[in-house]
N, C-alpha and C. Protein backbone atom coordinates (compact mmCIF):
# COMPACT_ATOMS: atom_id res chain seq x y z
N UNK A 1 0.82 -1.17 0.00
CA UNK A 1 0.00 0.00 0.00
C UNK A 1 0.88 1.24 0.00
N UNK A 2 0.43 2.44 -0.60
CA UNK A 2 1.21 3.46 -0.58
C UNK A 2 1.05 4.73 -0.08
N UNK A 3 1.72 5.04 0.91
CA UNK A 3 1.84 6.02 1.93
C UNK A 3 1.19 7.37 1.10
N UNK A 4 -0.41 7.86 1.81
CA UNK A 4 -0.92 9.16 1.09
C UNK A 4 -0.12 9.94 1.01
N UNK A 5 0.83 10.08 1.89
CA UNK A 5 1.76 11.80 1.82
C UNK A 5 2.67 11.22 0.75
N UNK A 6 2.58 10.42 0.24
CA UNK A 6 3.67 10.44 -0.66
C UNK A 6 2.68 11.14 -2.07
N UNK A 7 1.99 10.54 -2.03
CA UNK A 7 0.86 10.88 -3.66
C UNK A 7 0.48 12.45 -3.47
N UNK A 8 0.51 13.13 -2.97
CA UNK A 8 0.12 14.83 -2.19
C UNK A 8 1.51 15.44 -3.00
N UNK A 9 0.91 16.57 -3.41
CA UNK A 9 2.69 17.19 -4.09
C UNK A 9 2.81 18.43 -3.42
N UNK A 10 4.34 18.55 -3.68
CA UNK A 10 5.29 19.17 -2.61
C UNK A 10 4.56 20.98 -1.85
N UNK A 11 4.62 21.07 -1.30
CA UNK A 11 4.20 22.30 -0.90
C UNK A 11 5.12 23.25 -0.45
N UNK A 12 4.58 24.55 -1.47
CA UNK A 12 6.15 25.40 -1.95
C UNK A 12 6.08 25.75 -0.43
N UNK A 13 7.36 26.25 -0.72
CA UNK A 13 8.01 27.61 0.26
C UNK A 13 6.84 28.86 0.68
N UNK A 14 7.01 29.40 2.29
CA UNK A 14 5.82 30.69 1.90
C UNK A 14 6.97 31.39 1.57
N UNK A 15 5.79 32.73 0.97
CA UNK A 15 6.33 33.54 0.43
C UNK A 15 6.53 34.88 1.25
N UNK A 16 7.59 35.75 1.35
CA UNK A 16 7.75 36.78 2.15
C UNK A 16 6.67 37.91 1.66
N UNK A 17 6.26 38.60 2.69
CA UNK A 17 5.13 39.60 2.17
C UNK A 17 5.74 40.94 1.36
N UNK A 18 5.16 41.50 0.27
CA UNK A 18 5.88 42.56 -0.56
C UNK A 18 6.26 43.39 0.23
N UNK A 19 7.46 44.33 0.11
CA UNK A 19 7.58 45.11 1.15
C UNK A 19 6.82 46.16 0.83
N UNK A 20 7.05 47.61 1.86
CA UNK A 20 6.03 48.87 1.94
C UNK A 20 6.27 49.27 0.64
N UNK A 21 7.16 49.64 -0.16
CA UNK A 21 7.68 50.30 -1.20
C UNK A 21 7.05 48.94 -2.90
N UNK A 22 6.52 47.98 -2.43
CA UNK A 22 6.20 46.94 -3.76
C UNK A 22 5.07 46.78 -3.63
N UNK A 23 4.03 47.39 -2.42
CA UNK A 23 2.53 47.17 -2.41
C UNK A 23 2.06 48.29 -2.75
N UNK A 24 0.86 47.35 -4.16
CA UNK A 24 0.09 48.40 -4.61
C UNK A 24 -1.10 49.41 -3.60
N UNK A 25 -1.28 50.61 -4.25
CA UNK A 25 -2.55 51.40 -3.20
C UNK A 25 -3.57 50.85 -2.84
N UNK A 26 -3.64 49.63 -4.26
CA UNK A 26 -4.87 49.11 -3.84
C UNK A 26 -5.25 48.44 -2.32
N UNK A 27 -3.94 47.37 -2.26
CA UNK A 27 -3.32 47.24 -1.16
C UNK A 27 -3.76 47.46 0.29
N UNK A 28 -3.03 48.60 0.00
CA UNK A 28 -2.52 49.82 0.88
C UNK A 28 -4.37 50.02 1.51
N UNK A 29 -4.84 50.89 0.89
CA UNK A 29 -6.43 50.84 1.01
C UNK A 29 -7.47 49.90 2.15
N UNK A 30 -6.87 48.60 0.97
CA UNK A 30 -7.75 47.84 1.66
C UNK A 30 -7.42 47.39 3.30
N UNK A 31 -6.45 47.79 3.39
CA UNK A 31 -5.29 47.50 4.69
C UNK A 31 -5.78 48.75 5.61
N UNK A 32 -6.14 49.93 5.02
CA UNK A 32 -6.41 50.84 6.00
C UNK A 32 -7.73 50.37 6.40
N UNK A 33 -9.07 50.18 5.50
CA UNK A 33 -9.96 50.06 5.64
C UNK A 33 -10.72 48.34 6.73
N UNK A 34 -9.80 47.68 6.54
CA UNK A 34 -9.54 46.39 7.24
C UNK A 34 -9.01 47.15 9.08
N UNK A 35 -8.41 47.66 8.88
CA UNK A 35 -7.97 48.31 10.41
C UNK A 35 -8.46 49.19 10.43
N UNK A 36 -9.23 49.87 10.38
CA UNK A 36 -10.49 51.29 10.53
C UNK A 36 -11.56 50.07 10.92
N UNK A 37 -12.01 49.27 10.29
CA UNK A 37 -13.22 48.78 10.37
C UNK A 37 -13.12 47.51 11.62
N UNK A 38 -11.84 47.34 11.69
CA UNK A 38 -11.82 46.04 13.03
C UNK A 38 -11.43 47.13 14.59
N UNK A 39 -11.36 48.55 14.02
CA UNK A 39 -10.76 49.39 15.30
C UNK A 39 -12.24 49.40 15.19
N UNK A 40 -13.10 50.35 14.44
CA UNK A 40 -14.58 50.18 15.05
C UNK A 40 -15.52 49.40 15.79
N UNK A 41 -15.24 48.06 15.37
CA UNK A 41 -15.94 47.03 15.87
C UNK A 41 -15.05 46.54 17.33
N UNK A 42 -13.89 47.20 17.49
CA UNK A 42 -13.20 46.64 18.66
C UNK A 42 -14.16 48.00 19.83
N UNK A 43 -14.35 49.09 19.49
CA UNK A 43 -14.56 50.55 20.19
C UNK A 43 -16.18 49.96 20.53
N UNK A 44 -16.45 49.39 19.38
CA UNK A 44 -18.32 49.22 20.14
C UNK A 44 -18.21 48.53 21.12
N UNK A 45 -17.62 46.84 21.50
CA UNK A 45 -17.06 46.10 21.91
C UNK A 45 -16.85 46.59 23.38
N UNK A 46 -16.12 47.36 22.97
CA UNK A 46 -15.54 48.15 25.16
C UNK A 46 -16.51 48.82 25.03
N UNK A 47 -17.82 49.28 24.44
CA UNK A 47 -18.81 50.49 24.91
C UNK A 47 -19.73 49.40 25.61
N UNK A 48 -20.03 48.51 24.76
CA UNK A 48 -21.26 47.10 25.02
C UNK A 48 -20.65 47.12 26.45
N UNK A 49 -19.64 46.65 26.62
CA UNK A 49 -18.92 46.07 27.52
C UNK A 49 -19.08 47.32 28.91
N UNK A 50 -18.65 48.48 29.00
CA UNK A 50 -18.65 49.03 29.80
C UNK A 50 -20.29 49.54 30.26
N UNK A 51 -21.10 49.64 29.44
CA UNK A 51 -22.90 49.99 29.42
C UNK A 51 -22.90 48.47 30.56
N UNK A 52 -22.55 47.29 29.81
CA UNK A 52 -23.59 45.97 30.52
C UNK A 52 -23.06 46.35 32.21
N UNK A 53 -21.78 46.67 32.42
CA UNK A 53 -21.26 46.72 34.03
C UNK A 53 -21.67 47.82 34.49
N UNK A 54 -22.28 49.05 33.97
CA UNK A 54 -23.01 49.76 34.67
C UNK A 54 -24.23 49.45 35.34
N UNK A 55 -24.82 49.41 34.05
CA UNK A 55 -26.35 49.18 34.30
C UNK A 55 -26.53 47.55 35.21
N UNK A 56 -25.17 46.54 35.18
CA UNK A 56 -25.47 45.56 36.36
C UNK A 56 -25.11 46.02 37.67
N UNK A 57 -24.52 46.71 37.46
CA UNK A 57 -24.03 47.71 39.06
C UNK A 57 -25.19 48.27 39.73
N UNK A 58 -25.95 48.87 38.62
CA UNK A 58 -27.21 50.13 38.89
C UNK A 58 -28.18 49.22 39.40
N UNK A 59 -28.43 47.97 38.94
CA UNK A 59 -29.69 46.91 39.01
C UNK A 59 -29.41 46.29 40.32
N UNK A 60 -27.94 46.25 40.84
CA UNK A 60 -27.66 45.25 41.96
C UNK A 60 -27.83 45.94 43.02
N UNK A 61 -27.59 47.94 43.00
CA UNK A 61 -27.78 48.25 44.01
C UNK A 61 -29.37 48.51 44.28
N UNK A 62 -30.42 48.85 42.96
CA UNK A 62 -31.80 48.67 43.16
C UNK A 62 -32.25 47.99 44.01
N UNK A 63 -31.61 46.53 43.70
CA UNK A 63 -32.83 45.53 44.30
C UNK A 63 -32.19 45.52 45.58
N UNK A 64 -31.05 45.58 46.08
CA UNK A 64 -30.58 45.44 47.17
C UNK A 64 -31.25 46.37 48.06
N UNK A 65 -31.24 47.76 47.57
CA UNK A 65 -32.12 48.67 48.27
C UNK A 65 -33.20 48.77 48.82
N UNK A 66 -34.10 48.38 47.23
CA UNK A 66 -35.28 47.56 47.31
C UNK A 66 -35.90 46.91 49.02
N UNK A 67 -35.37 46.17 48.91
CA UNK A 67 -35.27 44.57 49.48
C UNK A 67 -34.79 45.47 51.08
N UNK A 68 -34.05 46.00 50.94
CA UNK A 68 -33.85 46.57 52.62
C UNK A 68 -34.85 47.59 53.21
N UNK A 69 -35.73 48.29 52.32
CA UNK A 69 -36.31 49.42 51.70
C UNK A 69 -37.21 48.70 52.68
N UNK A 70 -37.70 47.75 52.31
CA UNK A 70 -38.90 47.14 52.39
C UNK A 70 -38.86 46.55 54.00
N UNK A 71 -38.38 45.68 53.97
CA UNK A 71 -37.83 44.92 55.82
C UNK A 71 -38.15 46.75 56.77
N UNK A 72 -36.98 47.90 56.17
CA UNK A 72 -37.44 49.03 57.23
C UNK A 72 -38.47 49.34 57.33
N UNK A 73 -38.95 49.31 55.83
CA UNK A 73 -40.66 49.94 55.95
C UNK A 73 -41.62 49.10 56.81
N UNK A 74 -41.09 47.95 56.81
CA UNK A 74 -42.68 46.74 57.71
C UNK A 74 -42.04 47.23 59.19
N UNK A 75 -40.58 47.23 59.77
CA UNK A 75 -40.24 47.73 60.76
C UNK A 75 -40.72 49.11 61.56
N UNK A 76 -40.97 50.20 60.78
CA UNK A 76 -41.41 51.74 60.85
C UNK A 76 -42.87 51.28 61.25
N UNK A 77 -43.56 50.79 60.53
CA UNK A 77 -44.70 50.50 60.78
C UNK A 77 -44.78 50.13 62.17
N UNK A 78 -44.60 49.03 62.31
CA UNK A 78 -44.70 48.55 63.49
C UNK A 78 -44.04 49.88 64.92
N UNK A 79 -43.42 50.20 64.84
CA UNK A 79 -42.65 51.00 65.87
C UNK A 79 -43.73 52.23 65.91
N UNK A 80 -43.71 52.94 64.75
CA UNK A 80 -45.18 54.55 64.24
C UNK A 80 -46.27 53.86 64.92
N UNK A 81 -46.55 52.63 64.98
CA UNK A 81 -47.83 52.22 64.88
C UNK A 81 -48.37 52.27 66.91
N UNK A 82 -47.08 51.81 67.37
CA UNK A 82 -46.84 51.92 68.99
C UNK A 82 -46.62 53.50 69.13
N UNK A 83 -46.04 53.99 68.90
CA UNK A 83 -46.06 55.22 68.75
C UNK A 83 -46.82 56.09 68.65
N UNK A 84 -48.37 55.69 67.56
CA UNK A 84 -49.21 56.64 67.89
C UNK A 84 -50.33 56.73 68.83
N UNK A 85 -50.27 55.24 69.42
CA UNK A 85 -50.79 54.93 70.85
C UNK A 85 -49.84 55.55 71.97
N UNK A 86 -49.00 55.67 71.75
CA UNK A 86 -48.49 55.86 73.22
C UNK A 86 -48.95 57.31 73.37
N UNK A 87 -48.62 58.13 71.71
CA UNK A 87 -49.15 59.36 72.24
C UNK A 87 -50.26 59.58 72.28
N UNK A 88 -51.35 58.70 71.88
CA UNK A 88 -52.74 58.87 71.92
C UNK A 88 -52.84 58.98 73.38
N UNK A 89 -52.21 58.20 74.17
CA UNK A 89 -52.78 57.81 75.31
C UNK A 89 -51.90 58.54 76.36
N UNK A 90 -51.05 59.14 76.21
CA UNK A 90 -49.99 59.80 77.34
C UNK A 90 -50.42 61.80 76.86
N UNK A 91 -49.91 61.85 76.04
CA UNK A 91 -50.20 63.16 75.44
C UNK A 91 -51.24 63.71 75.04
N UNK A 92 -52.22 63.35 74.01
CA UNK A 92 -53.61 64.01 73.87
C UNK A 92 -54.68 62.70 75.14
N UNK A 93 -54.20 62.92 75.94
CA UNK A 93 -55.38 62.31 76.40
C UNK A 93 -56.17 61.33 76.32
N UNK A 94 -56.08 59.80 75.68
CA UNK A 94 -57.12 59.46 75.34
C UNK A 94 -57.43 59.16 73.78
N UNK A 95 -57.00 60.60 73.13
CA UNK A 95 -57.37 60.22 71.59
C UNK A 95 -56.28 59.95 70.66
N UNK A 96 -56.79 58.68 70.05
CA UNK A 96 -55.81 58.09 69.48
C UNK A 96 -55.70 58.15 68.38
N UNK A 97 -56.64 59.28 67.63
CA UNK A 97 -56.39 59.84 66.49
C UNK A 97 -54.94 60.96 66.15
N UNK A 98 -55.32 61.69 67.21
CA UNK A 98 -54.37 62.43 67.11
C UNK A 98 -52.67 61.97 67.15
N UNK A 99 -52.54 60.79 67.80
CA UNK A 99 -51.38 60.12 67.37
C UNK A 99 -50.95 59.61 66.56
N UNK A 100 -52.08 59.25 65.76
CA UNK A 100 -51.74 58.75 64.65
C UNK A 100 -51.45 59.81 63.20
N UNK A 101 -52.25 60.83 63.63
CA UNK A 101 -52.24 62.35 62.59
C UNK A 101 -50.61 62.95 62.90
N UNK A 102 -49.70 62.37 63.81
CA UNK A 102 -48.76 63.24 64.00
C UNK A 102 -47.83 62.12 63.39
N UNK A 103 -47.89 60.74 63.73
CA UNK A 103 -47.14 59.79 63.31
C UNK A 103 -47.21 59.94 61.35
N UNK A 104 -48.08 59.98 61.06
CA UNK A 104 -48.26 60.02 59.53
C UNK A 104 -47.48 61.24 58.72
N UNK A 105 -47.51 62.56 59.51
CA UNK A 105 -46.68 63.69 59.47
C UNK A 105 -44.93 63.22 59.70
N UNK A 106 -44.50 62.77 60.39
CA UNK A 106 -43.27 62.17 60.14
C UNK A 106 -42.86 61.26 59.39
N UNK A 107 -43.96 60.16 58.92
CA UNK A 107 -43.68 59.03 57.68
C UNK A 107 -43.51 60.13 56.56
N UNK A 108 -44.68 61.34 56.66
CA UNK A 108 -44.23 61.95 55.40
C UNK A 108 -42.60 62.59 55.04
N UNK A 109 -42.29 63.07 55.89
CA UNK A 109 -41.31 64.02 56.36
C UNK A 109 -39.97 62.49 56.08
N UNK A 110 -40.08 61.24 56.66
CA UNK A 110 -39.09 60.32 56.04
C UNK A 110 -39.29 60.03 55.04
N UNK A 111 -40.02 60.12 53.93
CA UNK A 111 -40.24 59.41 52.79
C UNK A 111 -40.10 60.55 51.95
N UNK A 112 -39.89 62.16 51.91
CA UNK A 112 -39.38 63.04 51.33
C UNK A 112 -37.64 62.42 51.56
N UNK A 113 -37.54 62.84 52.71
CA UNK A 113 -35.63 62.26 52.80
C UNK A 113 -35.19 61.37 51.43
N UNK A 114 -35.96 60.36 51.86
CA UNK A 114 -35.88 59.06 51.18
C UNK A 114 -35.80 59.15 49.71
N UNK A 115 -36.77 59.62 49.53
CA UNK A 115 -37.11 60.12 47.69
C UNK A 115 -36.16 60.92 47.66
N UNK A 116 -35.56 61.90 48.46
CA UNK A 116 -33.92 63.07 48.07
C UNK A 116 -32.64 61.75 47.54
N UNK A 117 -32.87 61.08 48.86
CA UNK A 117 -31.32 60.69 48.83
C UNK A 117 -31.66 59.21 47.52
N UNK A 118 -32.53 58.71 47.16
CA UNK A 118 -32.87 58.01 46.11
C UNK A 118 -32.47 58.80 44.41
N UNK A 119 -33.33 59.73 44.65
CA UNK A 119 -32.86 60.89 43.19
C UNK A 119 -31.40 61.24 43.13
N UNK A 120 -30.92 61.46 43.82
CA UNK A 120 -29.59 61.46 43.98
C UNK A 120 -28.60 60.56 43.46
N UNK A 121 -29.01 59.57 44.20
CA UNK A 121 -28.33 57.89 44.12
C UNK A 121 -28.03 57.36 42.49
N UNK A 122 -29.56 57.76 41.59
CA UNK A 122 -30.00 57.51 40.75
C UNK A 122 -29.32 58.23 39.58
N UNK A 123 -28.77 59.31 39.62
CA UNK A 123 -28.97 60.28 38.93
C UNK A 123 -27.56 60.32 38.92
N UNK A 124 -26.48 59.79 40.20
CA UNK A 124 -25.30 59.91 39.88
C UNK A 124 -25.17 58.90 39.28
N UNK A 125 -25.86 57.47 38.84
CA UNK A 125 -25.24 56.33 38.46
C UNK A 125 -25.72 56.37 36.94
N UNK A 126 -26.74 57.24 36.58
CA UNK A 126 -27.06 57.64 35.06
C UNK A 126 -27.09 58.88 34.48
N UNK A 127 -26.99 58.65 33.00
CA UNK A 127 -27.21 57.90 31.90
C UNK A 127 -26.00 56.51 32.33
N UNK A 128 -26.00 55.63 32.02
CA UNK A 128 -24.84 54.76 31.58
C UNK A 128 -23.58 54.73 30.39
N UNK A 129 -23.06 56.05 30.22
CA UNK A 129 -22.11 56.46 29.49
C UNK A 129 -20.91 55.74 29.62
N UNK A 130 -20.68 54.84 27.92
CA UNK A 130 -19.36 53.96 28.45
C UNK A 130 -18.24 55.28 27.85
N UNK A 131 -17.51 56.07 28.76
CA UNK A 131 -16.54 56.97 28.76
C UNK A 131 -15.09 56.67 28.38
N UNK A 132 -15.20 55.14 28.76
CA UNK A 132 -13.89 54.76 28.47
C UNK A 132 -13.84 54.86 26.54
N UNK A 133 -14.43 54.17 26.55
CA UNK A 133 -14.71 54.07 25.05
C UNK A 133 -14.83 55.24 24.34
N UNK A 134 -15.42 55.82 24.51
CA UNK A 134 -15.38 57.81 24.20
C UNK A 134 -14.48 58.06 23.84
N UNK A 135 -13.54 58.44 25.04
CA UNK A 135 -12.39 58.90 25.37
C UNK A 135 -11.38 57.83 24.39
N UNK A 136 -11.14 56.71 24.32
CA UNK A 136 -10.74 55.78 22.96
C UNK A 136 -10.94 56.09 21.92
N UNK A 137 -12.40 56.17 21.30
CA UNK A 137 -12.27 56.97 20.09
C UNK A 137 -11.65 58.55 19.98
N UNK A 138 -11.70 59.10 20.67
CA UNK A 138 -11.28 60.87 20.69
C UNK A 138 -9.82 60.76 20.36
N UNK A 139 -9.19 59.62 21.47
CA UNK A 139 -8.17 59.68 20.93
C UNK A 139 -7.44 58.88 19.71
N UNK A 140 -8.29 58.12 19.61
CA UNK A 140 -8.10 57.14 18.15
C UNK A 140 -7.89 58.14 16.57
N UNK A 141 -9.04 59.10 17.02
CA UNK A 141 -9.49 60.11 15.87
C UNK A 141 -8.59 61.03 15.71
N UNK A 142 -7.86 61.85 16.78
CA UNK A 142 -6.88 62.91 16.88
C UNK A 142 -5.39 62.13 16.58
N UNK A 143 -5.12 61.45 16.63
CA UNK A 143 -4.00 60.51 15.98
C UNK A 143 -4.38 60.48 14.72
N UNK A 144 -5.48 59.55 14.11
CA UNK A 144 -5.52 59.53 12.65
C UNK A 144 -5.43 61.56 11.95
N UNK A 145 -5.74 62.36 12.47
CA UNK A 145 -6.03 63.46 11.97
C UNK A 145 -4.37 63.83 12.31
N UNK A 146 -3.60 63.67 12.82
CA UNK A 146 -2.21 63.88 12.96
C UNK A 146 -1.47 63.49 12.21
N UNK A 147 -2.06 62.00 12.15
CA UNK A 147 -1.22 61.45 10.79
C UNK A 147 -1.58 61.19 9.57
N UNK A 148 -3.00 61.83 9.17
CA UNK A 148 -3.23 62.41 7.86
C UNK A 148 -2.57 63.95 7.60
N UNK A 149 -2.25 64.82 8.86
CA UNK A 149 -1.14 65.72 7.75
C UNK A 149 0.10 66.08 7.83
């Protein structure tokens, strides 16, 4: 039987690439446009990339908040709720309305806070601007414009 690599014919030498001075424009061109177009697709790449770790940052501290938000709020309750008995019954006398009309005046008064330091929170962690990437192209662009003249 006879060995396949023998029946397979010879496989030349590679060949060295033309140098800068033997490649045509055409070349040349397609070489710029091949690296323009894989730098673009690399720049979206770190934007995708830096947007998804924001906005999972922004989502993790939501629900976390959320979720604690909630445990204080059933807690407040309960505590406001003793609270507007005690003053029903130590302070107005008896009526336990009125403890509760003063307790509701301070839920309001925490839940303004709350909504401040929330808008805040919110507002520093958006839009989700991937900057890095920005700042990559700006300087990607001011180089090519340097070394076009």
């Amino acid at each position: 039987m006879a060995n396949p690599a023998q029946n397979q014919p010879p496989i030349p030498p590679p060949v060295p690439p033309p140098s800068p001075d033997q490649r045509s424009l055409a070349d040349i061109v397609v070489d710029v446009s091949e690296s323009a177009s894989t730098l673009v697709r690399e720049e979206i790449e770190l934007a995708k990339a830096e947007i998804s770790e924001k906005v999972a940052k922004i989502l993790r501290g939501s629900a976390v908040g959320a979720a604690a938000g909630i445990f204080a709020f059933l807690a407040v309750i309960m505590i406001f709720h003793g609270v507007a008995w005690l003053l029903g019954e130590e302070v107005f006398s008896g009526n336990i309305w009125a403890g509760y009309f003063v307790t509701a005046g301070i839920f309001l008064l925490i839940a303004a806070l709350a909504g401040f330091i929330a808008f805040r929170a919110l507002k520093a962690g958006s839009p989700p601007v991937p900057e890095q990437a920005i700042e990559e192209a700006k300087l990607t662009k001011e180089m090519l414009e340097k070394e076009a003249s």
